[in-house]
PDB file of N, CA and C in Angstrom:
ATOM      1  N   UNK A   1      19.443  25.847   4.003  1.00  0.00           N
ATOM      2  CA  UNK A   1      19.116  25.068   2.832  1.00  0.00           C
ATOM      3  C   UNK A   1      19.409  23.586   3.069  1.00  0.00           C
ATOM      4  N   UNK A   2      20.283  23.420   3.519  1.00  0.00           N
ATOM      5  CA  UNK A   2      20.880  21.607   3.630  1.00  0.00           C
ATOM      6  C   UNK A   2      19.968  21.003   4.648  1.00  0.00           C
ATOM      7  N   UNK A   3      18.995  21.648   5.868  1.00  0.00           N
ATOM      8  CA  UNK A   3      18.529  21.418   6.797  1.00  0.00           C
ATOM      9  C   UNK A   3      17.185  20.810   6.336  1.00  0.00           C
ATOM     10  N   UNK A   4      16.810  21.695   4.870  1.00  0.00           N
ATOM     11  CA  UNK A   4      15.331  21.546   4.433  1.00  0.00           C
ATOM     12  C   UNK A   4      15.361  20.378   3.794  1.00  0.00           C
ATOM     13  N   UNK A   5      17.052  20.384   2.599  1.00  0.00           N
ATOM     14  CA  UNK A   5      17.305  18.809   1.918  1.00  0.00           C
ATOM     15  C   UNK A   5      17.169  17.728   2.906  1.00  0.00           C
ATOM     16  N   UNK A   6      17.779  17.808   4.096  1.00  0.00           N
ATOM     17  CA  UNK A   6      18.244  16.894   4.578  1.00  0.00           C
ATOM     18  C   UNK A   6      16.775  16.833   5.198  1.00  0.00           C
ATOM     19  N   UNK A   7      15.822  16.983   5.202  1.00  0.00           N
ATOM     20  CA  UNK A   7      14.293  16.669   5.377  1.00  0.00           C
ATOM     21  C   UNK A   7      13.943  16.274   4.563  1.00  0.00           C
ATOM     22  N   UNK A   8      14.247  16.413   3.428  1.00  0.00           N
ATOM     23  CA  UNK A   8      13.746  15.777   2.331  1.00  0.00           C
ATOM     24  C   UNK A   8      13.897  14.490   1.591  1.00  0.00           C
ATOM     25  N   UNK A   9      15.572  14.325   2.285  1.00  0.00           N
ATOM     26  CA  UNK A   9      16.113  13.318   1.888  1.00  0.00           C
ATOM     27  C   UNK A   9      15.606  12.301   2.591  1.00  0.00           C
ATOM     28  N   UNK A  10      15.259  12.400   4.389  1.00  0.00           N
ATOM     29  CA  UNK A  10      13.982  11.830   5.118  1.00  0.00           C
ATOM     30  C   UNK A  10      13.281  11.427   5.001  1.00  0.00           C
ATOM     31  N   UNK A  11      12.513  12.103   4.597  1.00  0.00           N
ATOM     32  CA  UNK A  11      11.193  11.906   4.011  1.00  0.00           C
ATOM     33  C   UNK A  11      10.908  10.818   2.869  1.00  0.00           C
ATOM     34  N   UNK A  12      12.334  11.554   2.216  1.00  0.00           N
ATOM     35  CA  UNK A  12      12.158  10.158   0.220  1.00  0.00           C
ATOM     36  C   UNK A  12      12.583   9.146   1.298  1.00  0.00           C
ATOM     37  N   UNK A  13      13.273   8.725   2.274  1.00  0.00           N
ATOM     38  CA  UNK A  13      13.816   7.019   2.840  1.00  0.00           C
ATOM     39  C   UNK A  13      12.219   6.321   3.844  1.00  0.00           C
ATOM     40  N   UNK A  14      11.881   7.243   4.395  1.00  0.00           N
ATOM     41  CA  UNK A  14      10.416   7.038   4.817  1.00  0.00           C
ATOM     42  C   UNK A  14       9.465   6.439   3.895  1.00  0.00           C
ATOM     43  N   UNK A  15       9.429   7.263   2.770  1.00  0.00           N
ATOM     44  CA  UNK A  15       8.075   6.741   2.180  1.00  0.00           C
ATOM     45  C   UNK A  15       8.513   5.519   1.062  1.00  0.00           C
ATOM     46  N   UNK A  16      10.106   5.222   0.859  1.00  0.00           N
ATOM     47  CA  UNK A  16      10.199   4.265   0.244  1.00  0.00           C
ATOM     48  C   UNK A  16      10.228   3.010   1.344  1.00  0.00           C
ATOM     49  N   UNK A  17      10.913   3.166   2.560  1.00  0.00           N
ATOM     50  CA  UNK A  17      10.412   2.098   3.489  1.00  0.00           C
ATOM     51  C   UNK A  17       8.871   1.783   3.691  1.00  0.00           C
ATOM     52  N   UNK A  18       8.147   2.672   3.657  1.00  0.00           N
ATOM     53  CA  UNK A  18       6.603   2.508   3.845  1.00  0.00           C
ATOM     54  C   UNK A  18       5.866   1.904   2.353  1.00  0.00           C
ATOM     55  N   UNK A  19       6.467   2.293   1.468  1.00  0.00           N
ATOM     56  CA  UNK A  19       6.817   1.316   0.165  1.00  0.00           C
ATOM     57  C   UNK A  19       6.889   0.097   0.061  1.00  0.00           C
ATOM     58  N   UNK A  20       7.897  -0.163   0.275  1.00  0.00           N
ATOM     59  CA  UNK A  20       8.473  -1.320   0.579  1.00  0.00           C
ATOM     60  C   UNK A  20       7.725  -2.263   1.715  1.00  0.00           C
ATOM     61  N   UNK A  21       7.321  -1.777   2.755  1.00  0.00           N
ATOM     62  CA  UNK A  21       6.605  -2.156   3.696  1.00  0.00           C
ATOM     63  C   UNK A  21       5.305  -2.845   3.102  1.00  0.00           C
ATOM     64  N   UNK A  22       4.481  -1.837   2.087  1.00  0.00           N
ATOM     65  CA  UNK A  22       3.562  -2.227   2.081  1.00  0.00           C
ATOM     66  C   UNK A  22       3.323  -3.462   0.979  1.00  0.00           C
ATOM     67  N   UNK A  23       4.172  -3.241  -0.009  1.00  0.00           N
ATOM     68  CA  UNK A  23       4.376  -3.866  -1.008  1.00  0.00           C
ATOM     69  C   UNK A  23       4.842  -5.710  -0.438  1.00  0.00           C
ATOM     70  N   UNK A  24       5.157  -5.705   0.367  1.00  0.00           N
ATOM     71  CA  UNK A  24       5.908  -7.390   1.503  1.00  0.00           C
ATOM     72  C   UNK A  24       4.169  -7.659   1.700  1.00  0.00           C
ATOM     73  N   UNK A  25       3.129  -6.557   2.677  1.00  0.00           N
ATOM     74  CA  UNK A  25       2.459  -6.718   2.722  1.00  0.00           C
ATOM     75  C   UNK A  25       1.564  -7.540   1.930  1.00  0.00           C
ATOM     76  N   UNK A  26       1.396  -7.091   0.874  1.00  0.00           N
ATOM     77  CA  UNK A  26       0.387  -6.978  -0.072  1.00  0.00           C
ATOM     78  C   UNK A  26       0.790  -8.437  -0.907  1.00  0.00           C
ATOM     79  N   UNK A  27       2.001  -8.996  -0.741  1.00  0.00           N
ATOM     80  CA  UNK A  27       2.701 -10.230  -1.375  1.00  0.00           C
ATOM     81  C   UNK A  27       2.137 -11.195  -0.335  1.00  0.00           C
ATOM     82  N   UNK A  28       1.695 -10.689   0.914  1.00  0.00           N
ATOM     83  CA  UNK A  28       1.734 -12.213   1.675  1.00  0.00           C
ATOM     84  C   UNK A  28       0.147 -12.503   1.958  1.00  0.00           C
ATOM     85  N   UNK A  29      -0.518 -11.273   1.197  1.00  0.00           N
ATOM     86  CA  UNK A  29      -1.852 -11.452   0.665  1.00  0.00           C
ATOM     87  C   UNK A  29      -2.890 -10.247   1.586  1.00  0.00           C
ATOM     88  N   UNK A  30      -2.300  -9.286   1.658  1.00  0.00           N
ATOM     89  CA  UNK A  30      -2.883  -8.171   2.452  1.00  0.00           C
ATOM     90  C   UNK A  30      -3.441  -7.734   1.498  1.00  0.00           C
ATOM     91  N   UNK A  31      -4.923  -6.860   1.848  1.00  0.00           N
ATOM     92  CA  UNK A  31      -5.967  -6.675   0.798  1.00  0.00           C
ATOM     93  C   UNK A  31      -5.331  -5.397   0.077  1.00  0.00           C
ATOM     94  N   UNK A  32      -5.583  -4.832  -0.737  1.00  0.00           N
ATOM     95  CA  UNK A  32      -5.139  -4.363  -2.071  1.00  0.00           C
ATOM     96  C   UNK A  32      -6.687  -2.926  -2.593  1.00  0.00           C
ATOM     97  N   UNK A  33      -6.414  -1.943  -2.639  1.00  0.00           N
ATOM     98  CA  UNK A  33      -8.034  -1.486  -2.955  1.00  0.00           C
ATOM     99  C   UNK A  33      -6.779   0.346  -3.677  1.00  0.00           C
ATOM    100  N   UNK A  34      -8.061   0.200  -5.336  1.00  0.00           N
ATOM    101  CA  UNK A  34      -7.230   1.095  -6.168  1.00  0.00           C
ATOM    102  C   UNK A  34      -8.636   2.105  -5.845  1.00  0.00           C
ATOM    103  N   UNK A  35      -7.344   3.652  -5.898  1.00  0.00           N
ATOM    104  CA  UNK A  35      -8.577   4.784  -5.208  1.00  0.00           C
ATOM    105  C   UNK A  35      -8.900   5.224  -6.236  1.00  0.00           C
ATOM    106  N   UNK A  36     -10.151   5.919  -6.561  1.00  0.00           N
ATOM    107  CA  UNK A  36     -10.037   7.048  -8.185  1.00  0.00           C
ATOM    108  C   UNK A  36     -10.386   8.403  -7.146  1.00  0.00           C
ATOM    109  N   UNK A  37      -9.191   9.545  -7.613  1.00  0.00           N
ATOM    110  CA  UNK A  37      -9.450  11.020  -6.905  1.00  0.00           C
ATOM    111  C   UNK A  37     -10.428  11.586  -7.598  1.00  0.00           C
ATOM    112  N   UNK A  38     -11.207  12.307  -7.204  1.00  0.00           N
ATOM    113  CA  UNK A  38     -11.560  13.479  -7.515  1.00  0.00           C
ATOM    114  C   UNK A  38     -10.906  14.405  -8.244  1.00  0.00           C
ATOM    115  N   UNK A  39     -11.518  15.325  -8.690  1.00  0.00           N
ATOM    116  CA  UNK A  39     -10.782  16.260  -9.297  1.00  0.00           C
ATOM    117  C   UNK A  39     -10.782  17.668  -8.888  1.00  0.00           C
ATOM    118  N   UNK A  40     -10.727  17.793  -7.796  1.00  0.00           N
ATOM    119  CA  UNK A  40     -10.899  18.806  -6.297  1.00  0.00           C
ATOM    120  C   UNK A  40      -9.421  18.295  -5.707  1.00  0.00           C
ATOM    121  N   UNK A  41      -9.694  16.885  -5.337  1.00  0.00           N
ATOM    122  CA  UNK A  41      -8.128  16.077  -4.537  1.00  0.00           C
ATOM    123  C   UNK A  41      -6.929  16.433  -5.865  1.00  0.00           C
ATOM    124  N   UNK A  42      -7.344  15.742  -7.383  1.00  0.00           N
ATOM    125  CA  UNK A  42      -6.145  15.993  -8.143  1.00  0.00           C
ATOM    126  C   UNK A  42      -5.557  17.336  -8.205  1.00  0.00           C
ATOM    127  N   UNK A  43      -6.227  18.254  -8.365  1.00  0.00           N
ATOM    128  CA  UNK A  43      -6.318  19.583  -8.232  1.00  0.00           C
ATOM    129  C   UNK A  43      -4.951  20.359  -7.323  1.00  0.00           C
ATOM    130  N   UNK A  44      -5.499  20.043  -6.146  1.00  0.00           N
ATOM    131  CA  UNK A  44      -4.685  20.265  -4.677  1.00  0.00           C
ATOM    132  C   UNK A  44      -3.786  20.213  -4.787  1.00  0.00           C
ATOM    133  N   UNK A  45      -3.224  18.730  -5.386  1.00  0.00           N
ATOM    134  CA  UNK A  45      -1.934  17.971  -5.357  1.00  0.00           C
ATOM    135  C   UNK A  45      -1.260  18.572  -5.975  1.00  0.00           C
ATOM    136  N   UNK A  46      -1.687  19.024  -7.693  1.00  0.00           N
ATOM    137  CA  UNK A  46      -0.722  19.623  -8.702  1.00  0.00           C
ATOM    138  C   UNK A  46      -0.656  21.259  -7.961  1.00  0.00           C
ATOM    139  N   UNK A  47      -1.103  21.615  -7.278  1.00  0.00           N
ATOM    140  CA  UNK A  47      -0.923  22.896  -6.232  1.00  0.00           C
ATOM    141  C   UNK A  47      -0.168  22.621  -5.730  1.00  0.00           C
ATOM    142  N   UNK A  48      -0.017  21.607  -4.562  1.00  0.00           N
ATOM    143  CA  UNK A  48       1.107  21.426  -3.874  1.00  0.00           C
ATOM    144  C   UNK A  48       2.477  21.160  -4.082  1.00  0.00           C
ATOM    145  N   UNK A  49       2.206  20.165  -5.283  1.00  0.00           N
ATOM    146  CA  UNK A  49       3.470  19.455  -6.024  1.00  0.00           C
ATOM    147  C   UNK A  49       4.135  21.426  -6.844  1.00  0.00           C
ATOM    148  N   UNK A  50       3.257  22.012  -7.366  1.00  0.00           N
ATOM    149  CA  UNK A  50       3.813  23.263  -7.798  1.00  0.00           C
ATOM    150  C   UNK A  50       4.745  23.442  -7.140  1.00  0.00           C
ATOM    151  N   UNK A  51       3.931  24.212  -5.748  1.00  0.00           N
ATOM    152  CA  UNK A  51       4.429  25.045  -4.196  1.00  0.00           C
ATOM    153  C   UNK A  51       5.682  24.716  -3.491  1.00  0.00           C
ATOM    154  N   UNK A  52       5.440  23.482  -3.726  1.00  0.00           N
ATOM    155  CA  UNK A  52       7.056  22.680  -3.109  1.00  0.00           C
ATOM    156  C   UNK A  52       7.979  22.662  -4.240  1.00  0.00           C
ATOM    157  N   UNK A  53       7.660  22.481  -5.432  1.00  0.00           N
ATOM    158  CA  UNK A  53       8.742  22.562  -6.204  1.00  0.00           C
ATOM    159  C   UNK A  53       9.440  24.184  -6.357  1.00  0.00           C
ATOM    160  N   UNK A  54       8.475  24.969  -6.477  1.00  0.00           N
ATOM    161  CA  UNK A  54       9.270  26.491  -6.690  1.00  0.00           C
ATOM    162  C   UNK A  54       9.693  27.013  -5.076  1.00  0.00           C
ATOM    163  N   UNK A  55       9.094  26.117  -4.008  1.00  0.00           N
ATOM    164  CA  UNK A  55       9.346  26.797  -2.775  1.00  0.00           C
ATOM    165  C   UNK A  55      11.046  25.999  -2.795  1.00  0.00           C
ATOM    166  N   UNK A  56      11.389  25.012  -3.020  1.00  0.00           N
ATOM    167  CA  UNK A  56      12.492  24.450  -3.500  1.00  0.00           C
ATOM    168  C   UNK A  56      13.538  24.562  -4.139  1.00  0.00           C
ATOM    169  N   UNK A  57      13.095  24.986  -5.366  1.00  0.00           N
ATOM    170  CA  UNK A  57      13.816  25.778  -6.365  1.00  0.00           C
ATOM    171  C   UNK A  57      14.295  27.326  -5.727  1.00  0.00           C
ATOM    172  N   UNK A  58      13.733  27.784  -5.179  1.00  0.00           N
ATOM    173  CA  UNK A  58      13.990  29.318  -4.641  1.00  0.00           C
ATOM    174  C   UNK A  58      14.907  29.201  -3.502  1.00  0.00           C
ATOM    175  N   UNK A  59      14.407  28.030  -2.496  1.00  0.00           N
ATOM    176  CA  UNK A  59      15.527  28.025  -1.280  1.00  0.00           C
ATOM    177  C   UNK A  59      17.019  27.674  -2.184  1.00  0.00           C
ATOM    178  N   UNK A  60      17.124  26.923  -3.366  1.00  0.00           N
ATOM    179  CA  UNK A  60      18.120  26.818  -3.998  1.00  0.00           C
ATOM    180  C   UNK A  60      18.991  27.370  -4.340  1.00  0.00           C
ATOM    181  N   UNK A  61      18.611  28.180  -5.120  1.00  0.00           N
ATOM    182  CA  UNK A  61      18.539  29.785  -5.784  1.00  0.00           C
ATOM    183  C   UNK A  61      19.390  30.977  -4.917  1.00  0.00           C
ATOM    184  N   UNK A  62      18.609  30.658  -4.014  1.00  0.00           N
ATOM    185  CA  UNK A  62      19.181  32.029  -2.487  1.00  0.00           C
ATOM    186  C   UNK A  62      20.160  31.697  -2.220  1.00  0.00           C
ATOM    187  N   UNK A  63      20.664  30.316  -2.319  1.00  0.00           N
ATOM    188  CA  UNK A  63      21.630  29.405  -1.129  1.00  0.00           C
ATOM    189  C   UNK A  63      23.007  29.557  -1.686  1.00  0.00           C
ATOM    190  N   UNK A  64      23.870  30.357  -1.200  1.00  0.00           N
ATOM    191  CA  UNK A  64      25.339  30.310  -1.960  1.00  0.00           C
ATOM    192  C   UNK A  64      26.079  29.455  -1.608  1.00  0.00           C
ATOM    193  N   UNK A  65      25.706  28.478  -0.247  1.00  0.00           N
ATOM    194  CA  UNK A  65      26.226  27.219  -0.490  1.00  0.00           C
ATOM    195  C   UNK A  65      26.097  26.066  -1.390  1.00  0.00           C
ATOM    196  N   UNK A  66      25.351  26.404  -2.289  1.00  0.00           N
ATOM    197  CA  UNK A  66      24.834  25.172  -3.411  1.00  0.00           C
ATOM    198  C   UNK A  66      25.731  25.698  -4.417  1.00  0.00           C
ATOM    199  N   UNK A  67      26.360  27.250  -4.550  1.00  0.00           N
ATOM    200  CA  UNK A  67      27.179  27.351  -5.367  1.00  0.00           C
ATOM    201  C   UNK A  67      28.206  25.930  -6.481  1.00  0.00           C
ATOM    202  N   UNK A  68      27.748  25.934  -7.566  1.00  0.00           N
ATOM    203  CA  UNK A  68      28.318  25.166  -8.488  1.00  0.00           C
ATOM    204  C   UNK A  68      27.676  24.061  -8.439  1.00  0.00           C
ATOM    205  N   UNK A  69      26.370  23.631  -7.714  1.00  0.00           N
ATOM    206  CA  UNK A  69      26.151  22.823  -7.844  1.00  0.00           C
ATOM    207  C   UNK A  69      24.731  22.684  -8.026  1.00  0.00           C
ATOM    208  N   UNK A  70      23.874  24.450  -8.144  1.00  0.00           N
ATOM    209  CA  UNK A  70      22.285  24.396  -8.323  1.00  0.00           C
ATOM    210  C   UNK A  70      21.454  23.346  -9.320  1.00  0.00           C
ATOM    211  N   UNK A  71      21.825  23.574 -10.238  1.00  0.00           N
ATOM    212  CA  UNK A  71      21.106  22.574 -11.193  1.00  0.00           C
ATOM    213  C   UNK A  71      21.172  20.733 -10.851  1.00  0.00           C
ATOM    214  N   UNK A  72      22.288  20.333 -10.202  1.00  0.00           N
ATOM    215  CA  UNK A  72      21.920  18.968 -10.040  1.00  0.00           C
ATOM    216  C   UNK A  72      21.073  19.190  -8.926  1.00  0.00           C
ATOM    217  N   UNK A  73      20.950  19.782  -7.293  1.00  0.00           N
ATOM    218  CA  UNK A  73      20.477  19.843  -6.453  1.00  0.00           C
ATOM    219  C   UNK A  73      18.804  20.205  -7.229  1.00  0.00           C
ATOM    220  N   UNK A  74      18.716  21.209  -7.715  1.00  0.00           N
ATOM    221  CA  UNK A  74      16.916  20.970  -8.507  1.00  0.00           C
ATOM    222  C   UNK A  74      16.304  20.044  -9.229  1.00  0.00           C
ATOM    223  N   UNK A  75      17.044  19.219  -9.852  1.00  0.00           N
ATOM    224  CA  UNK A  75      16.818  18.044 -10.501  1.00  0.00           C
ATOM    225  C   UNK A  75      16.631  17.147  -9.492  1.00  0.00           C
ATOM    226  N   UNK A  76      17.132  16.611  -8.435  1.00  0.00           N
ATOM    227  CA  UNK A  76      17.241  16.348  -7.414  1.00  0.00           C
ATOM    228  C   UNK A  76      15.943  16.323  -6.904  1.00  0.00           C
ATOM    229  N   UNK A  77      15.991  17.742  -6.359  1.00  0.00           N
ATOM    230  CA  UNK A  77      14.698  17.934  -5.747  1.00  0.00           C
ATOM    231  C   UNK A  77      13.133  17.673  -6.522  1.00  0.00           C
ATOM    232  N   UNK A  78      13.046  17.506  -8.156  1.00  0.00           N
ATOM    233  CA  UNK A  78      12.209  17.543  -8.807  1.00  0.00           C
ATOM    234  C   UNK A  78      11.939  16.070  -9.254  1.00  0.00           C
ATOM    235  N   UNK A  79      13.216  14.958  -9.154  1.00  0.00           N
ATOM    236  CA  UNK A  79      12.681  13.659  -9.188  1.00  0.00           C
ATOM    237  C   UNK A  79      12.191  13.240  -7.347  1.00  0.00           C
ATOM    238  N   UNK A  80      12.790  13.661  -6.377  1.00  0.00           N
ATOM    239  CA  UNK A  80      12.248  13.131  -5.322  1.00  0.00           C
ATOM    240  C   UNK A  80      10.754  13.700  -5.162  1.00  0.00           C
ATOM    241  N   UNK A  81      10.489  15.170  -5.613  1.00  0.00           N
ATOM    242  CA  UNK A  81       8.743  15.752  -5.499  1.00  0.00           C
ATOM    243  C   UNK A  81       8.330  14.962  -6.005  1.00  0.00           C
ATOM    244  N   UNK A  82       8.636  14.460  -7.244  1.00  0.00           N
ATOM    245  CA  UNK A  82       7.721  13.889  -8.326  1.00  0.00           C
ATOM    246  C   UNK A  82       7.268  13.060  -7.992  1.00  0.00           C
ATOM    247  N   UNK A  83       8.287  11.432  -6.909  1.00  0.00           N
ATOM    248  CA  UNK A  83       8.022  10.659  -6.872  1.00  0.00           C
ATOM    249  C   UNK A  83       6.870  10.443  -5.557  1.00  0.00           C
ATOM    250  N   UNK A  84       7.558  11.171  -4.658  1.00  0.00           N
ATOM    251  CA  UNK A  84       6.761  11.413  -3.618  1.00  0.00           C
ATOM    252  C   UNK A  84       5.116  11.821  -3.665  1.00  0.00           C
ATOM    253  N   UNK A  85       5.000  12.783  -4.909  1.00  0.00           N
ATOM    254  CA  UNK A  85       3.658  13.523  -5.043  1.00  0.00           C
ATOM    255  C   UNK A  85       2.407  12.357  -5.546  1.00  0.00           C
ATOM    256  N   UNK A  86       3.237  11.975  -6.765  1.00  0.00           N
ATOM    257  CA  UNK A  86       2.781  10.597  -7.746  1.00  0.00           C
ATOM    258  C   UNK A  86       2.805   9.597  -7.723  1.00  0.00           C
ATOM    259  N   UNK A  87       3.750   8.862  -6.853  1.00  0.00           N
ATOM    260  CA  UNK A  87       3.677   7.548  -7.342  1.00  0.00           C
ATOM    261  C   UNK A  87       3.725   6.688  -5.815  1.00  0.00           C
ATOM    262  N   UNK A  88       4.392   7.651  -4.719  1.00  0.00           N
ATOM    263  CA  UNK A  88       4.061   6.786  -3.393  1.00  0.00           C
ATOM    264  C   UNK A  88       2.904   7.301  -2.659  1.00  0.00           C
ATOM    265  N   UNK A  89       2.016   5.674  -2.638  1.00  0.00           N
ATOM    266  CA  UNK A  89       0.820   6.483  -2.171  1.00  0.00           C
ATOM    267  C   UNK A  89       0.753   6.737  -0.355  1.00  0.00           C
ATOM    268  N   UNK A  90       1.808   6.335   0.220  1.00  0.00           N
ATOM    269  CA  UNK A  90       1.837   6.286   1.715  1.00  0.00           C
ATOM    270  C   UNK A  90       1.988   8.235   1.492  1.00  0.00           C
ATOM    271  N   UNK A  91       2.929   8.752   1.184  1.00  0.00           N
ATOM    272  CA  UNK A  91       3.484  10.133   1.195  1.00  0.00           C
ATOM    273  C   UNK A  91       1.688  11.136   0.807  1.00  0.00           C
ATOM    274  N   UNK A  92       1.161  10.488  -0.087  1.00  0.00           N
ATOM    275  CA  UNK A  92       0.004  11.380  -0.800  1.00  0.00           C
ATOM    276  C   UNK A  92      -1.195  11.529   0.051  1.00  0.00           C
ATOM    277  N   UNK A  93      -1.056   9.946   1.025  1.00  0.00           N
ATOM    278  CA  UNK A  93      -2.338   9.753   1.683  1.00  0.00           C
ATOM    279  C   UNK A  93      -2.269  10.286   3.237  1.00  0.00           C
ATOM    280  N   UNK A  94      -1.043   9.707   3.634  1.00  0.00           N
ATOM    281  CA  UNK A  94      -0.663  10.204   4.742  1.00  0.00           C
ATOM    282  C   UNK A  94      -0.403  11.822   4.679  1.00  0.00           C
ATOM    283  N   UNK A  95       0.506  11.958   4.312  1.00  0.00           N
ATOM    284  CA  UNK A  95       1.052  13.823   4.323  1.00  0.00           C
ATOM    285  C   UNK A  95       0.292  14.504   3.680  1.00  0.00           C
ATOM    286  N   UNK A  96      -0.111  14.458   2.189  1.00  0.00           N
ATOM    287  CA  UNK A  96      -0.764  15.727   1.680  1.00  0.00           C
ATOM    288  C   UNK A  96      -1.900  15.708   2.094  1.00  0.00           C
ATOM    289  N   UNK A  97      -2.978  14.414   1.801  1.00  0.00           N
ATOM    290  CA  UNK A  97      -4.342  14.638   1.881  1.00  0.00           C
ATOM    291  C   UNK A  97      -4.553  14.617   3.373  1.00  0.00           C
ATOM    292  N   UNK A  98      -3.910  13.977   4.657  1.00  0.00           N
ATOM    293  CA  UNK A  98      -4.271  14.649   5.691  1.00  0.00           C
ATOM    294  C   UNK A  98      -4.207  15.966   6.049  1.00  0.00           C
ATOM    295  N   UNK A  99      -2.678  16.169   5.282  1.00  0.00           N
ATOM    296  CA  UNK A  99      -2.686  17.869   5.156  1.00  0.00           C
ATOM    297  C   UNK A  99      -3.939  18.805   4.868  1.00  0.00           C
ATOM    298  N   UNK A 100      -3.964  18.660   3.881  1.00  0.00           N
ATOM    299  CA  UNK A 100      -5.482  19.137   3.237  1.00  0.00           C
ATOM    300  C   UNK A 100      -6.596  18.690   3.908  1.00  0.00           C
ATOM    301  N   UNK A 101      -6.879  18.021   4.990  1.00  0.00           N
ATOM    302  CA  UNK A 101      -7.993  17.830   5.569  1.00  0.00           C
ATOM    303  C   UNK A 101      -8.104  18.506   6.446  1.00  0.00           C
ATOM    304  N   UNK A 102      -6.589  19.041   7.499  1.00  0.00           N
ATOM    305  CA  UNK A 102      -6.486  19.614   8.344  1.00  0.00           C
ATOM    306  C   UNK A 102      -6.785  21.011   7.694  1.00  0.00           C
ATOM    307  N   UNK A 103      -6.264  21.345   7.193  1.00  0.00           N
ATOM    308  CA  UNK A 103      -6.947  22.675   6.284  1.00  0.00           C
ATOM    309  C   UNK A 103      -8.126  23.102   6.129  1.00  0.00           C
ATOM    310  N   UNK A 104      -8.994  22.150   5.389  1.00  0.00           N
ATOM    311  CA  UNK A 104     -10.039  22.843   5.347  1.00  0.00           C
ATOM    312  C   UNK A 104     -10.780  22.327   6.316  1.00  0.00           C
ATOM    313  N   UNK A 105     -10.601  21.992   7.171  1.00  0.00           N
ATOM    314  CA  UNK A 105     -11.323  21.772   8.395  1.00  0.00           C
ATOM    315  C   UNK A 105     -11.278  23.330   9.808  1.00  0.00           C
ATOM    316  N   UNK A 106     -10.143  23.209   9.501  1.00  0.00           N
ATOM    317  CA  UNK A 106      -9.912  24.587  10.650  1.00  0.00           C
ATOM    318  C   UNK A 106     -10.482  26.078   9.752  1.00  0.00           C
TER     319      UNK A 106
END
């Protein structure tokens, strides 16, 4: 369980550096372009964002090392999905939707 957090916790410092990255960018006048999804792409996402949250919640659940401490560790895990799924678009564009490309491609 701590192996999967501690990927996760990764991951949230990644995509807020790539955040952050892009955002310096975009101040020193790097071009700027707003996407509209589909509703096939939105779709996916609230699938995925599900999948990871209960696949999350369950490694939680099992883990008797989280003993006394499940509920902050899911909360936890449910503001970093959230933010990751919704609001950073490096994490959505890069990870999921390549994800999903690799998918239905093979």
């Amino acid at each position: 369980m701590w192996a999967v957090h501690l990927s996760l916790a990764v991951l949230f410092a990644v995509a807020l550096l790539k955040s952050f990255v892009a955002e310096r960018a975009r101040r020193k006048g790097a071009s700027k372009a707003d996407v509209v999804r589909g509703e096939t792409s939105v779709t996916a996402l609230y699938v995925l964002y599900g999948f990871a949250t209960v696949a999350l919640t369950l490694t939680v659940q099992v883990a008797t090392s989280a003993e006394g401490h499940k509920a902050g560790i899911i909360l936890f895990d449910y503001g970093v999905l959230t933010y990751l799924f919704f609001f950073n678009s490096w994490f959505r564009n890069q990870v999921v939707f390549r994800l999903l490309g690799r998918i239905r491609q093979d």
